[in-house]
N, C-alpha and C. Protein backbone atom coordinates (compact mmCIF):
# COMPACT_ATOMS: atom_id res chain seq x y z
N UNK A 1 9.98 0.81 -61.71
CA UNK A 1 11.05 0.05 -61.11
C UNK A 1 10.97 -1.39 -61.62
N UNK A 2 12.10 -2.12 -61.89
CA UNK A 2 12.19 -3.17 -62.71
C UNK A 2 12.25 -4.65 -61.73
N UNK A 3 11.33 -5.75 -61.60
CA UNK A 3 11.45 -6.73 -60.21
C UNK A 3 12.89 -6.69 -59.92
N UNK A 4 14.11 -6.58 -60.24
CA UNK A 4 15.47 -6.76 -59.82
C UNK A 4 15.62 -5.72 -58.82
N UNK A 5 15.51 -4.77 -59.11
CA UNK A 5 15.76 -3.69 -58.50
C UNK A 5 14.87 -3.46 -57.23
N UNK A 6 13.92 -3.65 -57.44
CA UNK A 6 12.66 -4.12 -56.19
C UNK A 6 13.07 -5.35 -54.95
N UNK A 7 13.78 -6.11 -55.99
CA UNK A 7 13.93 -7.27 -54.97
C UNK A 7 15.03 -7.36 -54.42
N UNK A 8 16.55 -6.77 -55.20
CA UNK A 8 17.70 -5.71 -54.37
C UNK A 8 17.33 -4.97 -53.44
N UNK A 9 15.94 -3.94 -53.30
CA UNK A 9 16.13 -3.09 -52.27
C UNK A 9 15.42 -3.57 -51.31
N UNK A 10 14.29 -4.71 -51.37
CA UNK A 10 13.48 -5.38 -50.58
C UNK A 10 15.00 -6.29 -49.28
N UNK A 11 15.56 -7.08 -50.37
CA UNK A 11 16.86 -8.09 -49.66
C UNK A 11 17.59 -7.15 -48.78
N UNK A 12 17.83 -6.07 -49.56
CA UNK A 12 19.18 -5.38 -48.33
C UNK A 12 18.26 -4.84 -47.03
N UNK A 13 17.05 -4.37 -47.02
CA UNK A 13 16.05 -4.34 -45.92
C UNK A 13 16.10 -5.54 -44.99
N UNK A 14 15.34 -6.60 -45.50
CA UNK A 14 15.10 -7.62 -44.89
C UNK A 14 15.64 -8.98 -45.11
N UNK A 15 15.97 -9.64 -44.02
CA UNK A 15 16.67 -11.43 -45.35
C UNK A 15 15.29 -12.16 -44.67
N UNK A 16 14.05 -11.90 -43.77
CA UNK A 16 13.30 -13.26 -43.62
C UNK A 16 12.40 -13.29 -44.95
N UNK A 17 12.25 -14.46 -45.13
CA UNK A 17 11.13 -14.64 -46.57
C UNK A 17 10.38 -13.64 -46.74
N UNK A 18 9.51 -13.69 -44.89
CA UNK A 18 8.15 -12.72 -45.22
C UNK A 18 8.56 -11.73 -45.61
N UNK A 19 9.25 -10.81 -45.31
CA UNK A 19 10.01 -9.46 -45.10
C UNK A 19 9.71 -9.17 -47.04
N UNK A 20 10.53 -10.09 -47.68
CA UNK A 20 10.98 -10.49 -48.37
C UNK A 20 9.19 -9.83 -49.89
N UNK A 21 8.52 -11.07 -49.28
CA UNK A 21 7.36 -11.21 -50.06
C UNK A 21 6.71 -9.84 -49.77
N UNK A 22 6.52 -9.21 -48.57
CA UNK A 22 5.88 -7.99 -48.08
C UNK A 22 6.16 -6.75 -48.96
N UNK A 23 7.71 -6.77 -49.21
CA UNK A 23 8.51 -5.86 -49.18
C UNK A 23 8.15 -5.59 -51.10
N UNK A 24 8.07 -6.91 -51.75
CA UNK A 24 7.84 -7.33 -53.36
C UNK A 24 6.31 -6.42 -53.59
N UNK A 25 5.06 -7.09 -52.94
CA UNK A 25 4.44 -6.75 -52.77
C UNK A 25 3.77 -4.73 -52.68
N UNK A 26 4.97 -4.20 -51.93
CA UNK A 26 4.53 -3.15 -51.70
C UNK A 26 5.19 -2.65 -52.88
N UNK A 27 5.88 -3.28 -53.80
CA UNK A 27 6.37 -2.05 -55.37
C UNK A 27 5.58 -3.02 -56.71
N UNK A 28 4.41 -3.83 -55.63
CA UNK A 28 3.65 -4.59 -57.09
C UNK A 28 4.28 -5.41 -57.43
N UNK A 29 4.94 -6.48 -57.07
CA UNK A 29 5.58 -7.44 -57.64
C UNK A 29 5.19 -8.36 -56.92
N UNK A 30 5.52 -9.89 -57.39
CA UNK A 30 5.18 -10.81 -56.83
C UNK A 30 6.00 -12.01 -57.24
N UNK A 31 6.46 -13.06 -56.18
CA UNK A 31 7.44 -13.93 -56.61
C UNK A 31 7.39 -14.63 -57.99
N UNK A 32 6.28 -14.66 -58.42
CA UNK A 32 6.29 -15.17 -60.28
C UNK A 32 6.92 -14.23 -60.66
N UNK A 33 6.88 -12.97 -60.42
CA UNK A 33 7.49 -12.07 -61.09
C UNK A 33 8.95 -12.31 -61.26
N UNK A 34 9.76 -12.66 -59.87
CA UNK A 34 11.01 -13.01 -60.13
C UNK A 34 11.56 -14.20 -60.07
N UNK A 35 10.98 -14.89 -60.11
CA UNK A 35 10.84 -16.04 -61.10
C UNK A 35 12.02 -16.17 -62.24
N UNK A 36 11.34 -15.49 -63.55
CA UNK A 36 12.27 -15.47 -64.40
C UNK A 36 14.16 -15.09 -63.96
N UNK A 37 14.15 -14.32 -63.01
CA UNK A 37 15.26 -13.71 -62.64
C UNK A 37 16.13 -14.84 -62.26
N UNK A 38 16.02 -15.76 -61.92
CA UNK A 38 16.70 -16.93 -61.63
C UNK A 38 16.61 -18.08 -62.31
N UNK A 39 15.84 -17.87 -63.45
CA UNK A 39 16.26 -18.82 -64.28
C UNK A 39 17.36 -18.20 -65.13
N UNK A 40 17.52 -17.07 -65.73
CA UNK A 40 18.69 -16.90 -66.56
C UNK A 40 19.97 -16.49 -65.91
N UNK A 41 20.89 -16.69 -65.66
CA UNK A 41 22.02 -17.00 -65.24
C UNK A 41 22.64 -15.24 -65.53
N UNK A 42 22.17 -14.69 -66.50
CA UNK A 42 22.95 -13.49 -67.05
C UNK A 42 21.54 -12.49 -66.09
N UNK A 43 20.89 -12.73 -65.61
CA UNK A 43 19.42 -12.23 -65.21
C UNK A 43 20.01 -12.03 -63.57
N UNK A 44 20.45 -13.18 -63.48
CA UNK A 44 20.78 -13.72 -61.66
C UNK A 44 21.92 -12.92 -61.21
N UNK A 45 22.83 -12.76 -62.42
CA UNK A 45 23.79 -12.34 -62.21
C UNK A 45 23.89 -10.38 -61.60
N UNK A 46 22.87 -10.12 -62.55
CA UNK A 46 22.00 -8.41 -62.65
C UNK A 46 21.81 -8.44 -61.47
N UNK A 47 20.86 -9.27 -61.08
CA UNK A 47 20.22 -9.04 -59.71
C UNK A 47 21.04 -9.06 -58.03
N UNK A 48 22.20 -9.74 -58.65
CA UNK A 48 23.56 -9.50 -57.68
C UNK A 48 24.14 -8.84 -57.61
N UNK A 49 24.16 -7.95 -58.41
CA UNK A 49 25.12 -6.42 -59.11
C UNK A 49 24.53 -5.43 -58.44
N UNK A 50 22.86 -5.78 -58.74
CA UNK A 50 22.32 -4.63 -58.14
C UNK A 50 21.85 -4.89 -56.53
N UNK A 51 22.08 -6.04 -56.02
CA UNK A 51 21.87 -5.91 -54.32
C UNK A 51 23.59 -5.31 -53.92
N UNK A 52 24.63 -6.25 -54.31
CA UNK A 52 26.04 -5.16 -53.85
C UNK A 52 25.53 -3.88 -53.93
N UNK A 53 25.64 -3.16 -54.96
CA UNK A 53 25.37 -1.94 -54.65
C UNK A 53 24.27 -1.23 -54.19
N UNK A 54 22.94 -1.71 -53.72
CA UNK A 54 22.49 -1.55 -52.34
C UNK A 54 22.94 -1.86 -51.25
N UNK A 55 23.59 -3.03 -51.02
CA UNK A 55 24.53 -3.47 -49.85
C UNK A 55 25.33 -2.08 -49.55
N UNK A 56 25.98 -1.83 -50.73
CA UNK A 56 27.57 -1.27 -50.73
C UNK A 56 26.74 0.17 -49.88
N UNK A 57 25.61 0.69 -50.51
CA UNK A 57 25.12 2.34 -49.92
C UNK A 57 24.81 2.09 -48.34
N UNK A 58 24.06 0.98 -48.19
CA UNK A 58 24.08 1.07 -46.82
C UNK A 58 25.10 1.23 -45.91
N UNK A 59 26.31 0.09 -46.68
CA UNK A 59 27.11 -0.20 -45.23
C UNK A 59 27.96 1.52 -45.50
N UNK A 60 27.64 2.14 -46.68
CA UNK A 60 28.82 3.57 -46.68
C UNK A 60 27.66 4.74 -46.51
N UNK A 61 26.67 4.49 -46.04
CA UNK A 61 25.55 5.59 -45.02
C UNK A 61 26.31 5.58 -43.59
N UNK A 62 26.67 6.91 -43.32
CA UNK A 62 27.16 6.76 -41.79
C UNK A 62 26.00 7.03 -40.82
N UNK A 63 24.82 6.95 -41.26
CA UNK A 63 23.79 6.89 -40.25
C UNK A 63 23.24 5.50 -40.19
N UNK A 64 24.10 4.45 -40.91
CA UNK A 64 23.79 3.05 -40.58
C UNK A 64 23.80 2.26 -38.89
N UNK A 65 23.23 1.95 -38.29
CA UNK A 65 23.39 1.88 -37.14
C UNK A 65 24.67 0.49 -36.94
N UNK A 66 25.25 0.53 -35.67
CA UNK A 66 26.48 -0.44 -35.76
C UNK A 66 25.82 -1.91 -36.01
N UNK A 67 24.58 -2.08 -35.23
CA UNK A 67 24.56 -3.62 -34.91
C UNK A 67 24.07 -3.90 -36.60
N UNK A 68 23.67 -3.23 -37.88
CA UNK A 68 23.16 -3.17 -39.06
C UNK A 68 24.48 -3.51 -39.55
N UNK A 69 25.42 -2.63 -39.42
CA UNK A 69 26.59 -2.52 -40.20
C UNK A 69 27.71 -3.76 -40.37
N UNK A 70 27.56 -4.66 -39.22
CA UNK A 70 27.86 -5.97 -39.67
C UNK A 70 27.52 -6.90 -40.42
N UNK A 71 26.38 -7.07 -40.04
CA UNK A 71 25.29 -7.81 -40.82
C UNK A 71 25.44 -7.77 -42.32
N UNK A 72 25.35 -6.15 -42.72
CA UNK A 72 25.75 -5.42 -43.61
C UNK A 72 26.47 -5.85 -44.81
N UNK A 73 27.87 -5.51 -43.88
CA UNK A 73 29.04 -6.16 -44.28
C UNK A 73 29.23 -7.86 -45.02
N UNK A 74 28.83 -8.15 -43.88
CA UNK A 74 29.19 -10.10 -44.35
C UNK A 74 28.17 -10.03 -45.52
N UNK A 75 26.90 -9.59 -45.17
CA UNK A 75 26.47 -10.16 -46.52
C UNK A 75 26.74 -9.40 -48.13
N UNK A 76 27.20 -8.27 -47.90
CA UNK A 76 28.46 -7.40 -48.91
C UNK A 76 28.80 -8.28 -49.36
N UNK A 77 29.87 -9.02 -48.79
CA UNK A 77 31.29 -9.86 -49.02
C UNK A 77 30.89 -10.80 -49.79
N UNK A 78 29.70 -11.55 -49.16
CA UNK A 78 28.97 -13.14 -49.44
C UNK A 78 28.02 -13.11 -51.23
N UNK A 79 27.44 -11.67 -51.31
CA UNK A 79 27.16 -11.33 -52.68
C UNK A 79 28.38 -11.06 -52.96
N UNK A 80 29.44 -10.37 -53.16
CA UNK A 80 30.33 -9.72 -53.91
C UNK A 80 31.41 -11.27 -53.78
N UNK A 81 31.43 -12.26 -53.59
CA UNK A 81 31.96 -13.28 -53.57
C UNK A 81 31.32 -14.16 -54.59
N UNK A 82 29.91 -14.01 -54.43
CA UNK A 82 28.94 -14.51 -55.59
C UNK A 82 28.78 -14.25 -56.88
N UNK A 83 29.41 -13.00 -57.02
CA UNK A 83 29.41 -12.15 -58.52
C UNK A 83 30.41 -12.76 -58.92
N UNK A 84 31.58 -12.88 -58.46
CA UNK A 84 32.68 -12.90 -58.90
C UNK A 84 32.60 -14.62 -59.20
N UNK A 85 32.16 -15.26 -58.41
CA UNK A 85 32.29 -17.15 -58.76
C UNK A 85 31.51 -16.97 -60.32
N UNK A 86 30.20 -16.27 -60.41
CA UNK A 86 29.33 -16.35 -61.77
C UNK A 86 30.23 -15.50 -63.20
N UNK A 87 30.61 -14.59 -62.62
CA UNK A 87 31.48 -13.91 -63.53
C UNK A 87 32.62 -14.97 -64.28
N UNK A 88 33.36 -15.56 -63.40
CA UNK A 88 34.13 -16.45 -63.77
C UNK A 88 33.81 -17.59 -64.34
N UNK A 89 32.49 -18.11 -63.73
CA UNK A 89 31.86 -19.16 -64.66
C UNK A 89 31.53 -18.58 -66.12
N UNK A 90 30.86 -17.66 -66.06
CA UNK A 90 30.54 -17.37 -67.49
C UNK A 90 31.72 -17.03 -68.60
N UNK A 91 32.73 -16.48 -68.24
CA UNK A 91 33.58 -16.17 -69.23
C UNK A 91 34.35 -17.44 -69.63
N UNK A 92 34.50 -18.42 -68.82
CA UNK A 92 34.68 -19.63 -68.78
C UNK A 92 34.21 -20.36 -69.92
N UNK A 93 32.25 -20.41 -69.66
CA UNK A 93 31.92 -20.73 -70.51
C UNK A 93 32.25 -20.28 -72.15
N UNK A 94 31.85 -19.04 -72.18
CA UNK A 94 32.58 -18.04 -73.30
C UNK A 94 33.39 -18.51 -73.83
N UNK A 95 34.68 -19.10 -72.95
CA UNK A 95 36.19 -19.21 -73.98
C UNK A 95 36.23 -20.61 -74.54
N UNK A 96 35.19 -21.86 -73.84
CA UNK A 96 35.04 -22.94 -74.24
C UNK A 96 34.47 -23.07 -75.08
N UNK A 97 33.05 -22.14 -75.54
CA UNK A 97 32.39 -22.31 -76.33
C UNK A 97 32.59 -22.02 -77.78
N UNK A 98 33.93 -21.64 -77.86
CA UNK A 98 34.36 -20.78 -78.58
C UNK A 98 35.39 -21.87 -79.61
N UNK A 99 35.95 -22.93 -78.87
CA UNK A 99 36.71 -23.86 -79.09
C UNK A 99 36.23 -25.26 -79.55
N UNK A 100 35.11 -25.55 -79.65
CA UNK A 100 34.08 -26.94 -79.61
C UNK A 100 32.97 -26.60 -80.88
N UNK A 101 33.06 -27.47 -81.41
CA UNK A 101 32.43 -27.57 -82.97
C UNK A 101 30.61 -28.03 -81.60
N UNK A 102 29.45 -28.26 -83.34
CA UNK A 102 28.25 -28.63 -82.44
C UNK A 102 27.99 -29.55 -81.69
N UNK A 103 28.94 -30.87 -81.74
CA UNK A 103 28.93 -31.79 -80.96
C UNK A 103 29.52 -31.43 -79.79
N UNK A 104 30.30 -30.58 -79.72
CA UNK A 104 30.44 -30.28 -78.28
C UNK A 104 32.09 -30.94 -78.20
N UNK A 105 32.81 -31.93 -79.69
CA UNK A 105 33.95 -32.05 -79.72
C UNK A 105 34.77 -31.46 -79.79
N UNK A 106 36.16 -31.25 -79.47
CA UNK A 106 37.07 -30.08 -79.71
C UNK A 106 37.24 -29.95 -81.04
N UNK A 107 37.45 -28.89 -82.34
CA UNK A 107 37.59 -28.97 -83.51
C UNK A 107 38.73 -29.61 -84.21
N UNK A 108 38.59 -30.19 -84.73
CA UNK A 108 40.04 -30.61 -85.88
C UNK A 108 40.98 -29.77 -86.25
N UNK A 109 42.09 -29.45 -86.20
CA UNK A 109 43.14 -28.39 -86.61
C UNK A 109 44.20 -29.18 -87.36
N UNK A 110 43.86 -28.89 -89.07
CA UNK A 110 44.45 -29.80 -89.44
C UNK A 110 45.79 -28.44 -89.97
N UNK A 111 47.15 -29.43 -90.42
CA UNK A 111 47.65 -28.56 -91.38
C UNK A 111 47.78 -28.10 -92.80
N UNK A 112 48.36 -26.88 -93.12
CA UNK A 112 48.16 -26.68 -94.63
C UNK A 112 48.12 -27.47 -95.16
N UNK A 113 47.75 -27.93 -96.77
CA UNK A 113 48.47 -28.86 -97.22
C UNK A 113 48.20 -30.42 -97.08
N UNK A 114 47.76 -30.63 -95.76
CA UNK A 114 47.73 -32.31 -95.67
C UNK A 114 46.43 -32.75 -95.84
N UNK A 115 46.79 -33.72 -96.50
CA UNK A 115 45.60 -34.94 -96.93
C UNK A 115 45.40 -36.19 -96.49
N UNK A 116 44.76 -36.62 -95.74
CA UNK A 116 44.41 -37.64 -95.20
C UNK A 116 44.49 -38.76 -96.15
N UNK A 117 44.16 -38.61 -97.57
CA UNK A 117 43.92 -40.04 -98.30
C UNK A 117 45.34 -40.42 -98.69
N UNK A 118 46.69 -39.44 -98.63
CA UNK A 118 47.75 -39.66 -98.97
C UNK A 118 48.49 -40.29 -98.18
N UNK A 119 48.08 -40.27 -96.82
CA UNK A 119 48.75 -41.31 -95.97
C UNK A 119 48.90 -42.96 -95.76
């Protein structure tokens, strides 16, 4: 099992820290471990993908108990609200980066034909 996936099924269990560290712990992991997971942005993003859809099985287990199934829910919404802000940031980035020479200036678009020294 890969720390993301450990720490998806640890979160949709428990939200207190300890819960949290206990829970890492019992599949061999340890917060250095996920660590890295939040530094890369495309890493952070994984690890949100894969708690929704632990979220998503719980709250669609009908042996979820009611007072769970709220709880559930909001925090569904609150990740799946989160994917979508990073999603959008990144493609964002993507289409900018795409447009900006190495300085980070927008590129020159000159036309056919023209010469600057002729002006």
């Amino acid at each position: 099992m890969e720390p993301i996936d450990a720490l998806a099924k640890v979160v949709a269990r428990t939200g207190s820290p300890e819960g949290i560290i206990k829970g890492l712990a019992r599949y061999g992991f340890t917060i250095a471990d996920i660590d890295n997971v939040f530094s890369d942005p495309n890493e952070h993003l994984r690890l949100l993908k894969s708690m929704r859809r632990r979220l998503a099985e719980v709250v669609d287990n009908p042996d979820t108990p009611p007072r769970d199934l709220a709880s559930n829910s909001r925090r569904l919404q609150d990740v799946s609200r989160e994917v979508t802000s990073i999603e959008e940031k990144l493609s964002a980035e993507k289409r900018t980066s795409g447009k900006s020479n190495t300085n980070g200036a927008r590129a020159a678009t000159r036309k056919p034909g023209f010469n600057p020294a002729q002006v």
